[in-house]
Protein backbone atom coordinates (compact mmCIF):
# COMPACT_ATOMS: atom_id res chain seq x y z
CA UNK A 1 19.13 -17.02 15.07
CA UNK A 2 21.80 -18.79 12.98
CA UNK A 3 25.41 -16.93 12.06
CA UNK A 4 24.15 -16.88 8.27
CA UNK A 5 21.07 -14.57 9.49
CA UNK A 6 22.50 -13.02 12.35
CA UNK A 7 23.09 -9.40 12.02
CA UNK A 8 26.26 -6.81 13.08
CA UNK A 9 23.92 -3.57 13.42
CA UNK A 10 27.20 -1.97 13.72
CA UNK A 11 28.55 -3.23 10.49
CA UNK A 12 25.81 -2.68 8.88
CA UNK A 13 25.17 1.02 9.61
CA UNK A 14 28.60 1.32 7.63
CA UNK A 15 27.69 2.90 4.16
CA UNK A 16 30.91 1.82 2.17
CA UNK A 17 30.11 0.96 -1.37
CA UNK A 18 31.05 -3.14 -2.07
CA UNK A 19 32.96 -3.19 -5.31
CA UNK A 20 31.97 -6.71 -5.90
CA UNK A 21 28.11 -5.73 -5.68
CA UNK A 22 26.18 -7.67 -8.85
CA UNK A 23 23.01 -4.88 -8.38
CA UNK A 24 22.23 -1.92 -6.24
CA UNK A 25 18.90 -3.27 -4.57
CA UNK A 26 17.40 -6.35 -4.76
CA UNK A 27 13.65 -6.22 -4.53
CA UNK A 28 12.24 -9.68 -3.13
CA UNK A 29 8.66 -9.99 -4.66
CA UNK A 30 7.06 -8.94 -7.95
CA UNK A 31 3.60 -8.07 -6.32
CA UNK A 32 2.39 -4.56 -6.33
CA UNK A 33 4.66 -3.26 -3.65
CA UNK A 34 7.69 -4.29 -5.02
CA UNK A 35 6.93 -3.41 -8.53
CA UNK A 36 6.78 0.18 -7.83
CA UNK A 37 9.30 0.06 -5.83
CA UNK A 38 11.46 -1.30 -8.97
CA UNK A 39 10.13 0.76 -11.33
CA UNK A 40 11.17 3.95 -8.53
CA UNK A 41 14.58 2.79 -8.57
CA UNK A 42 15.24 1.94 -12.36
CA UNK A 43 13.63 5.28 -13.83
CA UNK A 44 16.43 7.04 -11.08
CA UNK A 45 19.00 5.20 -13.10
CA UNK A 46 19.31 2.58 -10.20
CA UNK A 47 20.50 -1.23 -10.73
CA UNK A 48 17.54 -3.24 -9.64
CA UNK A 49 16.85 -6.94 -9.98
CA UNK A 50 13.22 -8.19 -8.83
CA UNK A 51 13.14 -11.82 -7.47
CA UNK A 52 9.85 -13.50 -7.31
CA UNK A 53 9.51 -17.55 -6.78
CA UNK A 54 6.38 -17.18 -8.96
CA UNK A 55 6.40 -18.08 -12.40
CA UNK A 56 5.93 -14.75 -14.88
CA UNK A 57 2.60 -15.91 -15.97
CA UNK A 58 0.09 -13.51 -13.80
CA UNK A 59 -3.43 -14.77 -12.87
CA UNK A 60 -6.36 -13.07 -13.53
CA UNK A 61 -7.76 -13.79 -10.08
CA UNK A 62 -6.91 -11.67 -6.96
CA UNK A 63 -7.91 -10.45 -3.59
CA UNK A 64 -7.20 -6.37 -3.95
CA UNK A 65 -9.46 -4.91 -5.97
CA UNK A 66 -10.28 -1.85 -4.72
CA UNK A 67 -7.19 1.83 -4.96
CA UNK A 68 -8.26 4.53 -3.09
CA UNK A 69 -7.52 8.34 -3.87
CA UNK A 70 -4.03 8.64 -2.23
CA UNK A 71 -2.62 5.53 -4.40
CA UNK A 72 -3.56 6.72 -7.21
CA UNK A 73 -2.26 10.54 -6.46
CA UNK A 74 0.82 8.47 -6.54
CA UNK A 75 -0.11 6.43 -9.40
CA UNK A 76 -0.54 10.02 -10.89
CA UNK A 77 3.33 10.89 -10.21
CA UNK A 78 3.93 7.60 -12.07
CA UNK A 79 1.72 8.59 -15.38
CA UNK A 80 -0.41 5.41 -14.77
CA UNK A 81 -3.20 7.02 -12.75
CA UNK A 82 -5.01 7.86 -15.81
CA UNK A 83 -4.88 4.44 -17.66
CA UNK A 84 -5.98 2.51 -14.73
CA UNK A 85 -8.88 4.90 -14.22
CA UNK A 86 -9.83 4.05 -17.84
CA UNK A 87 -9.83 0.41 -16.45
CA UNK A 88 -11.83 0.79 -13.68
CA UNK A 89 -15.17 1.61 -12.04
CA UNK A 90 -14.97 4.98 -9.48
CA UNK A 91 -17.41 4.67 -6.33
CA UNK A 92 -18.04 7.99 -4.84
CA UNK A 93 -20.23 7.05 -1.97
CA UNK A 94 -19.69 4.26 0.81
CA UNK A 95 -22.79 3.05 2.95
CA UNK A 96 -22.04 0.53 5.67
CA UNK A 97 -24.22 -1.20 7.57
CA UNK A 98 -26.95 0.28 6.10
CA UNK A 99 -26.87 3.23 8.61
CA UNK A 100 -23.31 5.13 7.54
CA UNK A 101 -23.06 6.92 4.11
CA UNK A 102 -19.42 8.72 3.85
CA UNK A 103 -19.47 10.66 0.48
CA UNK A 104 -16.03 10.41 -1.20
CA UNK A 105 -16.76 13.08 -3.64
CA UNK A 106 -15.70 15.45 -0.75
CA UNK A 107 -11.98 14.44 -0.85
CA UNK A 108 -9.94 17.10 -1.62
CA UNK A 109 -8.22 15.05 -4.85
CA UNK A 110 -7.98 14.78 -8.24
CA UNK A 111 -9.52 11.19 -7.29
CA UNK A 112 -12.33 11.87 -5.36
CA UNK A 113 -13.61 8.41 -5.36
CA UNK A 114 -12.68 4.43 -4.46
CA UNK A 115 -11.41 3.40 -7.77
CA UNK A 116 -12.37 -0.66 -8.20
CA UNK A 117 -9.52 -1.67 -10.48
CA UNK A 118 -8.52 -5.51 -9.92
CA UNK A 119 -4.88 -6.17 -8.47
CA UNK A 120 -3.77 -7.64 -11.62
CA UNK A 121 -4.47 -4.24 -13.50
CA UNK A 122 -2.27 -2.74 -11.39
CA UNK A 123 0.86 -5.24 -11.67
CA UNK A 124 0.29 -4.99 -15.27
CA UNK A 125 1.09 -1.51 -15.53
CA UNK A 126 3.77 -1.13 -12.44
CA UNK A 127 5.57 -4.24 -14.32
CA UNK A 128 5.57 -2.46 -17.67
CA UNK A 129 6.71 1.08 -16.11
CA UNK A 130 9.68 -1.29 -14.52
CA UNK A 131 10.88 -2.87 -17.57
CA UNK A 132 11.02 0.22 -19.60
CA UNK A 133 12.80 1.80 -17.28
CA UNK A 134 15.63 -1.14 -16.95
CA UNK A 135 14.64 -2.96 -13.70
CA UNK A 136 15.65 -6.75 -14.24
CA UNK A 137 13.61 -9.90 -13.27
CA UNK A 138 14.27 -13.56 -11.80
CA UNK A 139 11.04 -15.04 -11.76
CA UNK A 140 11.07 -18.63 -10.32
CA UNK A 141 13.85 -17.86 -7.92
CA UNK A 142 13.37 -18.43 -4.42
CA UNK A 143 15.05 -16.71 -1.41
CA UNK A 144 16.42 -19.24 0.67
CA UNK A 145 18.57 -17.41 2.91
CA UNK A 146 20.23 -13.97 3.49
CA UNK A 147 23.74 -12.29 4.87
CA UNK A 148 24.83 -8.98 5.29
CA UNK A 149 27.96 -7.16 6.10
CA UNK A 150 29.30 -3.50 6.00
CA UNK A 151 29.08 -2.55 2.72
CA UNK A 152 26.50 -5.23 0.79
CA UNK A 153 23.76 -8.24 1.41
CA UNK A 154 24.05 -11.58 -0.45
CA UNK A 155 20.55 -13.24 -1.24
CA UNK A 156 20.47 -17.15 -1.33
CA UNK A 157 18.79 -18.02 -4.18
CA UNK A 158 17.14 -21.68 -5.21
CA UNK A 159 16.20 -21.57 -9.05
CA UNK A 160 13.13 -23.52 -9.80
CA UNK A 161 15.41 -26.13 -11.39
CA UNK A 162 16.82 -26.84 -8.53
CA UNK A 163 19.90 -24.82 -9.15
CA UNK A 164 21.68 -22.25 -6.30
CA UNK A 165 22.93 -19.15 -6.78
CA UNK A 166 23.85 -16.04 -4.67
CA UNK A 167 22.80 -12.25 -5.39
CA UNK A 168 24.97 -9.60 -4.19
CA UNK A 169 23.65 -5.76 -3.79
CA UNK A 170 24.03 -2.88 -1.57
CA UNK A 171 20.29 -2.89 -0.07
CA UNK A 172 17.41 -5.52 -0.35
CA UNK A 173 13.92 -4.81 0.25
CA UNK A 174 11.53 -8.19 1.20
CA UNK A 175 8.24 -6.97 -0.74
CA UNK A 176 7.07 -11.13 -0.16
CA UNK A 177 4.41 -11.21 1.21
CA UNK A 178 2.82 -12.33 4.74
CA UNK A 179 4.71 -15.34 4.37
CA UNK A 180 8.08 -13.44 3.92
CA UNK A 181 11.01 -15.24 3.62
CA UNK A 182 13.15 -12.18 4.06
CA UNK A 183 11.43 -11.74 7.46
CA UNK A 184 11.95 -14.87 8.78
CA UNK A 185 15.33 -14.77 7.44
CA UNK A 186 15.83 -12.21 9.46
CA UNK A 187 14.82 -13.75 12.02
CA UNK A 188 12.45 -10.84 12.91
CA UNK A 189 9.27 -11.59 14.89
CA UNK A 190 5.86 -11.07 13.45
CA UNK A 191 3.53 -10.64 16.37
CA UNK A 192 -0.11 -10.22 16.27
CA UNK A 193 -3.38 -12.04 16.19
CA UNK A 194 -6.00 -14.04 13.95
CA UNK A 195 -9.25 -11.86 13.75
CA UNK A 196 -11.20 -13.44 11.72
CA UNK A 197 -11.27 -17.26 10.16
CA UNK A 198 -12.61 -18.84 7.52
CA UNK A 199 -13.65 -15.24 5.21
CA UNK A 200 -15.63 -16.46 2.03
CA UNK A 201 -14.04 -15.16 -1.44
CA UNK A 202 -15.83 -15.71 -4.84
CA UNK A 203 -15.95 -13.80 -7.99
CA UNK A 204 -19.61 -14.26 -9.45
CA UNK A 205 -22.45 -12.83 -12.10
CA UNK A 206 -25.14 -11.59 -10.72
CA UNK A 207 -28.87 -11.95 -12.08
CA UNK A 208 -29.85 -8.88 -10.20
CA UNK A 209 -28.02 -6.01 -9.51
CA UNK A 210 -27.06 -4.35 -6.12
CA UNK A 211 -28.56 -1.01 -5.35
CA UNK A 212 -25.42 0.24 -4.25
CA UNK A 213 -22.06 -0.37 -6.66
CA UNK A 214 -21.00 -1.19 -3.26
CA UNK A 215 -22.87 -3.03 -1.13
CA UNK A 216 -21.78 -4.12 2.76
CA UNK A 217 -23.51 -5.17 5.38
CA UNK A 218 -23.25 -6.70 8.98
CA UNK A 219 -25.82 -8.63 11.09
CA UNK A 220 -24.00 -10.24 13.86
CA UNK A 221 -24.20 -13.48 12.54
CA UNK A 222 -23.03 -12.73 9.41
CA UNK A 223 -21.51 -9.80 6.80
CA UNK A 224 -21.17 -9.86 3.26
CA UNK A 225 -19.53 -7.34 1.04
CA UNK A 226 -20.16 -6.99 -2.89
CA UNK A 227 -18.51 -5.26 -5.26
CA UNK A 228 -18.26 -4.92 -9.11
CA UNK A 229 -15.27 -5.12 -11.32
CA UNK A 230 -17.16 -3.34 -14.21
CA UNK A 231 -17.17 -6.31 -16.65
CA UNK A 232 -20.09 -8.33 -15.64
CA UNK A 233 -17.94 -9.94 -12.44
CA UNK A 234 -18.80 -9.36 -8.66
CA UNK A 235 -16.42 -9.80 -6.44
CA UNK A 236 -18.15 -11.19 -2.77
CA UNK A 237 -16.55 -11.87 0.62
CA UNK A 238 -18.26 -12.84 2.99
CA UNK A 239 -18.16 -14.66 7.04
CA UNK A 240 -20.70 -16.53 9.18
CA UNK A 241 -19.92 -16.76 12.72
CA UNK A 242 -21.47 -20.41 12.55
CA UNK A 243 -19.62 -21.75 9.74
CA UNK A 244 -16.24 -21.62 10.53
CA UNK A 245 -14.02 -24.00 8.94
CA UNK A 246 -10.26 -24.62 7.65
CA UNK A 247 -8.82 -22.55 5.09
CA UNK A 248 -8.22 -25.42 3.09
CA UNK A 249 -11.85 -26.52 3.10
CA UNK A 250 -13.68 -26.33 -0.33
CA UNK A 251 -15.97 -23.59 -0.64
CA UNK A 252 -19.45 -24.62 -2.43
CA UNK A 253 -21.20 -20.87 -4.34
CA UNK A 254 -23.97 -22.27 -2.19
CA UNK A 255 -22.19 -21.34 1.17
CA UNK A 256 -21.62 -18.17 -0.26
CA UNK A 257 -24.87 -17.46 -1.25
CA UNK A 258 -26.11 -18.57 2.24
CA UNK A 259 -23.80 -15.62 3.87
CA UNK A 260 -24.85 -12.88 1.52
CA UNK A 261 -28.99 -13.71 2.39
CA UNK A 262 -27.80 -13.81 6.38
CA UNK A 263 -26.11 -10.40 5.99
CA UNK A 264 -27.74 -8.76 2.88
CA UNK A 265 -31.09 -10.37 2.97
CA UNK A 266 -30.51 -11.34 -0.64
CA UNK A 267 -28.16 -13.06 -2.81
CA UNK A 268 -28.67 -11.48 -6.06
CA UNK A 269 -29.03 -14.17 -7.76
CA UNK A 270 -25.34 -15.16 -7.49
CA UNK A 271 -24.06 -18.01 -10.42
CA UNK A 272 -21.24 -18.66 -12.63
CA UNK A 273 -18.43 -18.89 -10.18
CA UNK A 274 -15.48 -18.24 -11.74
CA UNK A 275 -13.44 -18.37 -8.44
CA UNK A 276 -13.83 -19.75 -4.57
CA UNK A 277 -11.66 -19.18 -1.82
CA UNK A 278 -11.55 -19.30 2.00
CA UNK A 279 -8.97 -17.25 4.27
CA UNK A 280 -8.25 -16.02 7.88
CA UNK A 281 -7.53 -12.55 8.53
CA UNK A 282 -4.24 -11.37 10.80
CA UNK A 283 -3.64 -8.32 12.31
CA UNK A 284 0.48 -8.02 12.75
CA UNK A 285 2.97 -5.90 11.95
CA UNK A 286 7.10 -6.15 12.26
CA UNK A 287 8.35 -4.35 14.87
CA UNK A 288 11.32 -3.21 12.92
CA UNK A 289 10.74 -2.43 9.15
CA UNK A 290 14.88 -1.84 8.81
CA UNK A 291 17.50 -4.04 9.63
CA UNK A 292 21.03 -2.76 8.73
CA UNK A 293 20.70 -3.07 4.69
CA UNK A 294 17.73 -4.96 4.73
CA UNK A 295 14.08 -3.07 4.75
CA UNK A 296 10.47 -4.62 4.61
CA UNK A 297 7.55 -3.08 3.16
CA UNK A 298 4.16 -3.94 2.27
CA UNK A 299 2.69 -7.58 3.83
CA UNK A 300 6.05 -8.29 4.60
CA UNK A 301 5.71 -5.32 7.00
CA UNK A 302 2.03 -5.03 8.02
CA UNK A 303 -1.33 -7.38 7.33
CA UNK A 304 -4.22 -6.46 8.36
CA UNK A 305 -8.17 -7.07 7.89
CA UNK A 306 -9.58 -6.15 4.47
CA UNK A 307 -12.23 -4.23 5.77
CA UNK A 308 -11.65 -0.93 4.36
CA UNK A 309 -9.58 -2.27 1.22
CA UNK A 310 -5.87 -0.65 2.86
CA UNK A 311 -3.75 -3.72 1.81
CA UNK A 312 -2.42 -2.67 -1.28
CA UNK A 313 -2.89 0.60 -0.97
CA UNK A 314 -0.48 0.78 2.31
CA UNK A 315 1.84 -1.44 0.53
CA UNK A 316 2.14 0.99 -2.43
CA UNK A 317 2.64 4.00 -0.52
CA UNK A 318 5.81 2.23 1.72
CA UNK A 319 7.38 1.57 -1.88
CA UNK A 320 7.43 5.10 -2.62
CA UNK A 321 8.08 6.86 1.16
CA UNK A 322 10.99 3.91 0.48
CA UNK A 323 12.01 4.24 -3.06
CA UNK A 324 13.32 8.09 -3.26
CA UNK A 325 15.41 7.60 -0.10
CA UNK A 326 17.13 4.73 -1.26
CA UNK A 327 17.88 6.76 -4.44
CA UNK A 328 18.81 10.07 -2.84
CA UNK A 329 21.57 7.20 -1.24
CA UNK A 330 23.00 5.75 -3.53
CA UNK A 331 23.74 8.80 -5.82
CA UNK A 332 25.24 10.18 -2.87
CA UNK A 333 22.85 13.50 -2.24
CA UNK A 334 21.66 12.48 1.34
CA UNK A 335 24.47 14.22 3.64
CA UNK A 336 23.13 12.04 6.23
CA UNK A 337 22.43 8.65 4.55
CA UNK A 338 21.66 6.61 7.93
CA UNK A 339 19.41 8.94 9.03
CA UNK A 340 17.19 9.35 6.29
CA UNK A 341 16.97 5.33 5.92
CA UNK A 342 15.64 5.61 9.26
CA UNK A 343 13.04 7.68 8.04
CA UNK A 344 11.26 4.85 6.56
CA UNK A 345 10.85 3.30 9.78
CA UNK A 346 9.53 6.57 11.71
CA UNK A 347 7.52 7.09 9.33
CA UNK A 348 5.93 4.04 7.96
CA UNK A 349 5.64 1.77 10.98
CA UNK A 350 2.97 4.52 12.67
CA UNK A 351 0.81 4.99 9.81
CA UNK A 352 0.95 0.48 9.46
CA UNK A 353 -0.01 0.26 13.44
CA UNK A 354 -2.79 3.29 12.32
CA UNK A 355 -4.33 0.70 9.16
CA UNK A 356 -4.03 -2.31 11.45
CA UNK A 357 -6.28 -0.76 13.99
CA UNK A 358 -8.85 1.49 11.97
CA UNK A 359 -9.27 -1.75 9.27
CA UNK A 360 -9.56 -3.92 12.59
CA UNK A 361 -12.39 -1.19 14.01
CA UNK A 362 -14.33 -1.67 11.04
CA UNK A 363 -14.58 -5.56 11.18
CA UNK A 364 -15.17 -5.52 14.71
CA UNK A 365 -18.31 -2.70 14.14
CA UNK A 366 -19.51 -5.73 11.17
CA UNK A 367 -18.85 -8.26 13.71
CA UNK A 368 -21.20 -6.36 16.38
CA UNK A 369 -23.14 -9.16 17.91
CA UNK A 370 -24.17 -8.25 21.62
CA UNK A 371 -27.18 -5.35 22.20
CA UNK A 372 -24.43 -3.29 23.40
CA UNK A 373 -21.98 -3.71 20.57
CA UNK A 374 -25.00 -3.27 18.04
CA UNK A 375 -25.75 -0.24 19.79
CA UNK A 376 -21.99 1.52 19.72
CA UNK A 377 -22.23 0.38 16.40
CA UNK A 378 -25.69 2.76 15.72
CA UNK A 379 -24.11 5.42 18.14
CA UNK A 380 -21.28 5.72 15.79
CA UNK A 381 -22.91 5.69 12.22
CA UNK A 382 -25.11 8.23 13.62
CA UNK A 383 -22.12 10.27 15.12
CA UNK A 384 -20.52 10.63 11.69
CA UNK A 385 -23.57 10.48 9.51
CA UNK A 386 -23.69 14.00 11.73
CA UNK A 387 -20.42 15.45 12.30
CA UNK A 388 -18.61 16.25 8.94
CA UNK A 389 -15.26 16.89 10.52
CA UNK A 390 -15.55 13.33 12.17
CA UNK A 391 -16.64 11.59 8.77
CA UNK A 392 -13.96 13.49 6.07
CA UNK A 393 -11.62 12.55 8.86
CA UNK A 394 -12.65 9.03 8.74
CA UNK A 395 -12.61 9.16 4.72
CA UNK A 396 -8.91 10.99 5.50
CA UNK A 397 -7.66 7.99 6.96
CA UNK A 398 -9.20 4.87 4.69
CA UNK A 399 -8.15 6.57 1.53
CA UNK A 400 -4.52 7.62 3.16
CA UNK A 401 -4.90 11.46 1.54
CA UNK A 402 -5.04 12.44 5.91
CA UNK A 403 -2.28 10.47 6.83
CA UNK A 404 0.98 12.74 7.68
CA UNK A 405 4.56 12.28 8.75
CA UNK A 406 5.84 13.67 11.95
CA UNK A 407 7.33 17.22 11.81
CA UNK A 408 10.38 17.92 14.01
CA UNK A 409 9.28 21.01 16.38
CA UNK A 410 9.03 24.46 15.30
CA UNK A 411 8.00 23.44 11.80
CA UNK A 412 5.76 25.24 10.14
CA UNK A 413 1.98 23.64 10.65
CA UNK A 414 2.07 21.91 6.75
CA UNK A 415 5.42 20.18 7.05
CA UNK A 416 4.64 16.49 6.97
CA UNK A 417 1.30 16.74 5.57
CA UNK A 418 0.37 15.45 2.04
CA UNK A 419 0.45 18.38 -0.89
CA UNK A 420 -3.32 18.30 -2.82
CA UNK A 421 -2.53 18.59 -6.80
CA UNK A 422 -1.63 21.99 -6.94
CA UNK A 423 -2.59 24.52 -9.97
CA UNK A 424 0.83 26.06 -10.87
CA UNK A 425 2.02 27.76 -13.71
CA UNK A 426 4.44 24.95 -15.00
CA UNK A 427 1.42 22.58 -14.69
CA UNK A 428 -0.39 20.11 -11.87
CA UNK A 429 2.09 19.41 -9.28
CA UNK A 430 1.93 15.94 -9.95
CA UNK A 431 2.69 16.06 -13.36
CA UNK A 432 6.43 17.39 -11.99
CA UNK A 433 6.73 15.00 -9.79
CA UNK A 434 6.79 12.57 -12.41
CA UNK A 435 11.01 13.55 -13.02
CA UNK A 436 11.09 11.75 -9.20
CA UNK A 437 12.74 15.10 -7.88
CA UNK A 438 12.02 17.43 -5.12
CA UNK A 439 9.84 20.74 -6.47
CA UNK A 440 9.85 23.98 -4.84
CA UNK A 441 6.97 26.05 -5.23
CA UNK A 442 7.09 29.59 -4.88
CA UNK A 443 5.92 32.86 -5.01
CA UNK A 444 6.80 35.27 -7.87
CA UNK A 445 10.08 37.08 -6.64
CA UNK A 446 10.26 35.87 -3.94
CA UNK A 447 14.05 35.08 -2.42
CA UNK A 448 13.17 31.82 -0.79
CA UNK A 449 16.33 29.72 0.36
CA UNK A 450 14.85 26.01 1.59
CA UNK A 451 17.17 23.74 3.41
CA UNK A 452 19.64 21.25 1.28
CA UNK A 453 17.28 18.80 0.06
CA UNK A 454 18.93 14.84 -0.40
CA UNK A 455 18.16 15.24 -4.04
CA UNK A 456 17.43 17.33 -7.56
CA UNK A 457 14.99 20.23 -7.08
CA UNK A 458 12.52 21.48 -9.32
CA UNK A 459 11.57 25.13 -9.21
CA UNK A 460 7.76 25.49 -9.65
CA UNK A 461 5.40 29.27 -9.05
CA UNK A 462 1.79 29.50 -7.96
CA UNK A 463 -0.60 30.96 -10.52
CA UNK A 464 -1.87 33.47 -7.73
CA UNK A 465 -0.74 35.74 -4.25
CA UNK A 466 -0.08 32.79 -2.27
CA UNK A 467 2.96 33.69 -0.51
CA UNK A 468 3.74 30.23 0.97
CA UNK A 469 6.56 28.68 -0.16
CA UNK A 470 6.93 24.66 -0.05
CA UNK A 471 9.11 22.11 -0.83
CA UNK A 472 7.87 18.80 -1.68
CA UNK A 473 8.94 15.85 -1.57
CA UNK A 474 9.25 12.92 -4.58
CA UNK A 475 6.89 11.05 -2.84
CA UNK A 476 4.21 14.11 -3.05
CA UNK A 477 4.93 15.07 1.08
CA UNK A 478 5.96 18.17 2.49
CA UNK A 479 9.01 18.45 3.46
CA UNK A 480 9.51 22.59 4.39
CA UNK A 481 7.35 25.56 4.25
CA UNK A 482 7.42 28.86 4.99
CA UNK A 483 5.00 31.84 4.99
């Protein structure tokens, strides 16, 4: 590691305040991930300035297509669940391999359904939430470096004319990607594996349409996956254990077409390519997502297969588990500030290690090639075709409303589970957490005294007897309960 990337943990545990600090946090990357993140920050009042080596201009062509129920809860606290809804096709019902059905409509959500919505939908609207709100943008700026001491971090910055220029805050989040330059600046390690090469991408018409809105399948040889955006556009992806090949390699529609009638048994009449692409899939994740002032979140942090469709959606949800923290810091609520920074590490890195493996399950069960494999793979469907507990689990898990935090011991059994919407008599829980505060939900008349939460707290009732009282978080966790 050099002395410019080399890091003093000790100094930079100190929480000092730099006077000469330009912003509060710098946010490195304008994808999804670091667009909520921005938009967190600036609605709390917070300086932010979003550096992206991309030009502003977004494509209309992207990989994520699919939000699941938990991201758009969160999209929900945000106001933007119900415009990118509008946007969107909902799939209630999953069948893979021909064999497994898992019925989404059984979530307990206000989004009980896989919500195809393209990634560029969802920049749109996370960029426009951040500029209203004040967040501030360098686009075709490139990190080139990084340095941190006690009380700020200095980003090295290459303009795309050439030009240098520092960036001084008090935190910086790397949001950038697999590739993250904030990573390797750190000189953090990034260990992990290559599980699948040479994955098929093309968005297509179709002259026939699927039976399923979504459509997966796996032979052993091959799988294919299909998928609509809602406007006349499929998105495919598709590998073929034969026919593997650099990423760089051209991909011909008739390739594609080729995987989908190994896998599917038909290709639906696939023409009009608009876009052909061909990728490897990694499994790694960062062993630390915190060093001193400097975090990671999103691909920076974690990648993964896309079996399941949990890029994005992981990536969201570490912006806000990240986002009110880093707030409740800098106004100075959080009586322990180093400690609750931590929290994004305890909490996040388990549920990325949880994504790599169940997305890397799923792959593998497509990939099933031997007799034996191709029978766990039946033994399984059946299992949960079977055992509801065992399927809404699974469904828990890919669309992140089962995922909890860790509760320190002797809390009461909901602490560090997700809150559902909850019916009170000020409105839908997620409507208040829109003000980015805490809300305390009570019982009528009841004296209930919660710990000292690290930020503003909204007092909220239940509309019936329930005589639990809870305290949830910005970020739509619980935090306390009692009763």
């Amino acid at each position: 590691m050099t002395d410019r990337t080399r890091t003093d943990r000790t100094a930079d545990r100190n929480t000092t305040t730099p006077a000469a600090a330009e912003t509060d946090v710098t946010v490195v990357g304008a994808g999804p991930t670091g667009l909520l993140l921005a938009g967190d920050l600036a609605a709390a009042g917070v300086r932010v300035t979003v550096v992206e080596r991309r030009p502003p201009t977004r494509s209309n062509l992207t990989r994520a297509f699919g939000v699941h129920a938990r991201t758009l809860e969160l999209l929900d606290a945000r106001d933007l669940a119900d415009e990118l809804v509008s946007k969107g096709t909902p799939i209630t019902g999953l069948r893979l391999f021909r064999r497994l059905s898992l019925d989404l409509s059984r979530l307990r959500s206000r989004f009980p359904y896989l919500l195809i919505a393209p990634q560029y939908e969802v920049e749109r609207l996370l960029e426009r939430r951040a500029r209203d709100a004040g967040a501030a943008f360098r686009y075709g700026t490139e990190l080139c470096g990084l340095r941190q001491d006690a009380g700020s971090v200095t980003a090295e910055l290459r303009e795309e004319d050439g030009g240098d220029s520092t960036l001084s805050s008090r935190y910086l989040v790397g949001t950038d990607g697999m590739r993250s330059s904030v990573r390797q600046s750190l000189g953090l390690p990034f260990p992990g594996v290559s599980a699948i090469r040479s994955i098929l991408l093309a968005d297509v018409r179709l002259s026939e349409e699927p039976e399923n809105l979504l459509t997966v399948n796996g032979t052993g040889r091959a799988f294919a996956f299909i998928a609509p955006f809602g406007d006349g556009w499929y998105r495919v992806m598709g590998w073929r254990r034969d026919r593997s090949q650099p990423d760089g390699r051209p991909v011909e529609l008739d390739e594609v077409r080729d995987v989908a009638r190994e896998a599917l048994g038909t290709d639906y009449g696939m023409r009009d390519a608009r876009w052909l692409s061909r990728f490897h899939s990694d499994e790694r994740q960062v062993p630390e997502y915190r060093r001193g002032r400097v975090f990671l979140a999103g691909d920076a942090a974690h990648v993964h297969s896309p079996a399941g469709g949990q890029g994005m959606n992981t990536g969201l949800q570490d912006a806000a588990n990240l986002s009110w923290k880093l707030v409740a810091v800098l106004r100075g609520d959080a009586p322990d500030p180093e400690g609750l920074l931590d929290t994004y590490q305890s909490e996040r890195h388990p549920v990325g290690a949880q994504v790599v493996r169940s997305s890397g399950a799923i792959v593998r069960l497509a990939m099933a090639h031997s007799p034996f494999e191709r029978l766990t793979r039946a033994l399984a469907a059946s299992f949960l075709n079977a055992v509801r507990p065992a399927s809404d689990r699974a469904m828990g898990v890919i669309s992140g409303t089962g995922l909890s935090y860790g509760a320190p011991r002797g809390a009461h059994r909901l602490t560090g589970r997700r809150a559902p919407d909850l019916s009170l008599r000020e409105g839908r829980l997620y409507e208040l957490l829109r003000k980015g505060e805490f809300v305390l939900v009570t019982p009528d008349g009841a004296d209930t005294a919660p710990p000292a939460a690290p930020g503003p707290v909204s007092r909220a009732h239940w509309r019936g007897p329930d005589r639990t009282a809870l305290l949830v978080r910005p970020d739509g966790y619980i935090a306390w309960a009692r009763g």
